[in-house]
N, C-alpha and C. Protein backbone atom coordinates (compact mmCIF):
# COMPACT_ATOMS: atom_id res chain seq x y z
N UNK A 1 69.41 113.96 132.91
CA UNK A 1 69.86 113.26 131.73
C UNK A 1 70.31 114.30 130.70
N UNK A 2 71.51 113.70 130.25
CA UNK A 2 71.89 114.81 129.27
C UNK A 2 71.88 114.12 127.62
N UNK A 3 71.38 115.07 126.72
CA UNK A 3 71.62 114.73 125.17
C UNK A 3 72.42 115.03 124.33
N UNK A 4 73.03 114.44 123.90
CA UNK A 4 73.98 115.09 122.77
C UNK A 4 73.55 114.87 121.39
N UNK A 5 73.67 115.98 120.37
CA UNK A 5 73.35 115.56 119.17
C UNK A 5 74.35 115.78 118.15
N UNK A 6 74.49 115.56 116.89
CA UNK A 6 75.54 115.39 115.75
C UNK A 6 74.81 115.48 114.65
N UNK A 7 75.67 116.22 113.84
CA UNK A 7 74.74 116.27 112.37
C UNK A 7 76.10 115.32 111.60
N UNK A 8 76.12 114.77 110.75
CA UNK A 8 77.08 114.45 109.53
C UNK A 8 76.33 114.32 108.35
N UNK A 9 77.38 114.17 107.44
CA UNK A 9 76.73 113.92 105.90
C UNK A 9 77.75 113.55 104.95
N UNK A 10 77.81 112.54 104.08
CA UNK A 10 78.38 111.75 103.24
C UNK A 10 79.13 112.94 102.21
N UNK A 11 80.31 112.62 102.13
CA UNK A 11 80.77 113.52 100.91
C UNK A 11 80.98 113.11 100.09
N UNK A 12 81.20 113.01 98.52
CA UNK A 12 81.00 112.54 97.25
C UNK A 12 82.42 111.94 97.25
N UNK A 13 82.62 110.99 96.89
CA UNK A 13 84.40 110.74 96.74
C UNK A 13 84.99 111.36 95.91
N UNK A 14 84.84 111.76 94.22
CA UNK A 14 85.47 112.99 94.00
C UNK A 14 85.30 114.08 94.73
N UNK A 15 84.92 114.64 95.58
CA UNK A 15 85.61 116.11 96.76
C UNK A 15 86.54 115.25 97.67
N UNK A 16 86.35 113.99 98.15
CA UNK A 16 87.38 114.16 98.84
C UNK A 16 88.65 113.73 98.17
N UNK A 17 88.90 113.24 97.35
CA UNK A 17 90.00 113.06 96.28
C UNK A 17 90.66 114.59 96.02
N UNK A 18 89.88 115.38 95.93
CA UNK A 18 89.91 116.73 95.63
C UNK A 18 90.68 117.27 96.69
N UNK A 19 90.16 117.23 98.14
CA UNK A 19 90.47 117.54 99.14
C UNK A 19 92.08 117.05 99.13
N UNK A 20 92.07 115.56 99.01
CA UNK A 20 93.53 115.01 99.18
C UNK A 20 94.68 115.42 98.22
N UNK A 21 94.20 115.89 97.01
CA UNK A 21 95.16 116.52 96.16
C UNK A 21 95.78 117.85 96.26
N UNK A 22 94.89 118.49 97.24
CA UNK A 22 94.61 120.11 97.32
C UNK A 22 96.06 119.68 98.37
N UNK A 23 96.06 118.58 99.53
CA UNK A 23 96.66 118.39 100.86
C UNK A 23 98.32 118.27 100.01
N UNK A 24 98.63 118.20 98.81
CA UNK A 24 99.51 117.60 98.42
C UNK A 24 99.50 115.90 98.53
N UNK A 25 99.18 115.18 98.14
CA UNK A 25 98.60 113.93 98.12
C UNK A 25 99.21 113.27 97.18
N UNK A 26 99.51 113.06 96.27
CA UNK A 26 99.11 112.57 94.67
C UNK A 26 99.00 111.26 94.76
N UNK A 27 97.79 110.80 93.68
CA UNK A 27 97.73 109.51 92.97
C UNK A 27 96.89 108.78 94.07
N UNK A 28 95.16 110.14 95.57
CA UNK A 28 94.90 109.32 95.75
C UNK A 28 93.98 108.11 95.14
N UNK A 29 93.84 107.02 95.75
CA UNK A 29 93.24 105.76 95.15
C UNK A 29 91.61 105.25 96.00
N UNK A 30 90.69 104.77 95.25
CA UNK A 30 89.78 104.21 96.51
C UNK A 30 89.73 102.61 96.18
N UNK A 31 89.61 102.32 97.46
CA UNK A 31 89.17 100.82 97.41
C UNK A 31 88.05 100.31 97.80
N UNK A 32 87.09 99.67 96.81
CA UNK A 32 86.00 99.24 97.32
C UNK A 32 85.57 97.98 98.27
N UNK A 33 85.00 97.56 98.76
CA UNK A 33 84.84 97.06 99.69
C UNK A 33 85.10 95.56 99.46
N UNK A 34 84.86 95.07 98.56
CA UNK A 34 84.60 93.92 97.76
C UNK A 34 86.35 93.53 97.67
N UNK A 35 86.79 94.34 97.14
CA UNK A 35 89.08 94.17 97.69
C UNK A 35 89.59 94.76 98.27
N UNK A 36 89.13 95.30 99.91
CA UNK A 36 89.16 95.72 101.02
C UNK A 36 89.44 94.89 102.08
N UNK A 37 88.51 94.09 102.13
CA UNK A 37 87.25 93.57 103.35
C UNK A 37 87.11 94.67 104.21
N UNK A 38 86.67 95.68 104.10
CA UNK A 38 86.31 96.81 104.98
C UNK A 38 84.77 96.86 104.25
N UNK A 39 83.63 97.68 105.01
CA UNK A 39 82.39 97.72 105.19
C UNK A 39 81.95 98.87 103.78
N UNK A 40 83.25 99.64 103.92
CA UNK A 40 83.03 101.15 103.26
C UNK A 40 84.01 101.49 102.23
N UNK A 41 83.81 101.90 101.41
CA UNK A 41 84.94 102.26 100.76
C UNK A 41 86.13 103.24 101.13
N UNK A 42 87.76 102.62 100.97
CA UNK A 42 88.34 103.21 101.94
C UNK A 42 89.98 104.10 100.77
N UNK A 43 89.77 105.23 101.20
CA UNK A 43 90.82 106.19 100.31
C UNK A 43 91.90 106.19 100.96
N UNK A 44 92.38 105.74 100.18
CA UNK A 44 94.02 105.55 100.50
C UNK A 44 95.34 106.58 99.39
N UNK A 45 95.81 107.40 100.45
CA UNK A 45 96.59 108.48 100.06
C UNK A 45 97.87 108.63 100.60
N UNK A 46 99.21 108.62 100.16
CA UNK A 46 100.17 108.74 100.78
C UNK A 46 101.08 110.34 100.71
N UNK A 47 101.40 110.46 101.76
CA UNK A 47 102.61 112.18 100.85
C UNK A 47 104.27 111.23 100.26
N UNK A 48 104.03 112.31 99.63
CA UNK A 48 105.23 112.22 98.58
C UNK A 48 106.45 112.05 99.41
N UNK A 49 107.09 110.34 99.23
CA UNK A 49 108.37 110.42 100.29
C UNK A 49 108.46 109.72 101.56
N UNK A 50 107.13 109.45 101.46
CA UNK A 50 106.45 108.69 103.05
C UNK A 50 107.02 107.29 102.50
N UNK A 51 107.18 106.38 103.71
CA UNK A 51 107.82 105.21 103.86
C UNK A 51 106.52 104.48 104.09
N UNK A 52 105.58 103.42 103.78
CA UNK A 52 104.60 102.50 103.71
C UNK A 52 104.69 101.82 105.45
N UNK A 53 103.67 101.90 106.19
CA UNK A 53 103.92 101.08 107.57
C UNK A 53 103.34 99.82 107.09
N UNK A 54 103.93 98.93 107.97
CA UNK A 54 103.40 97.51 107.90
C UNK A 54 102.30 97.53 108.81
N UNK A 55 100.86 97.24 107.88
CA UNK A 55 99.96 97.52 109.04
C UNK A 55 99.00 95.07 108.84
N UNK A 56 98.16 95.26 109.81
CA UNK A 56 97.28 93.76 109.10
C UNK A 56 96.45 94.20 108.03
N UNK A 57 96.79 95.85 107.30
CA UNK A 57 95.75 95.43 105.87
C UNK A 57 96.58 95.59 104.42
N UNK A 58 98.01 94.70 104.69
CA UNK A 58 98.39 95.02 103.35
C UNK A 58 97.94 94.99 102.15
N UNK A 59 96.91 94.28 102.37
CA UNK A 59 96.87 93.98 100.79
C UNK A 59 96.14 94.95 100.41
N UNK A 60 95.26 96.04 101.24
CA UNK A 60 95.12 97.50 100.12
C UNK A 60 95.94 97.73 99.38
């Protein structure tokens, strides 16, 4: 039998906002769960110039 293990750990949402601005990002946004319907809060970031896909969660 074999085990595998994993460490993770939650990052603060200002670093990753941080992170996404550093990526060239601007203006990212979070959405909480409550005007999501997602479980988690979900950051939504586009690059500058990008065309929007039609996905089933427009209404982020």
């Amino acid at each position: 039998m074999r085990t595998r293990r994993a460490s993770y750990g939650a990052q603060p949402q200002e670093q990753l906002v941080g992170f996404a601005k550093w990526a060239g990002l601007p203006e990212p946004m979070w959405h909480e769960p409550d005007e999501s319907a997602f479980l988690q809060p979900v950051l939504v970031a586009r690059r500058p110039g990008a065309l929007a896909k039609v996905t089933g969660h427009d209404h982020i």
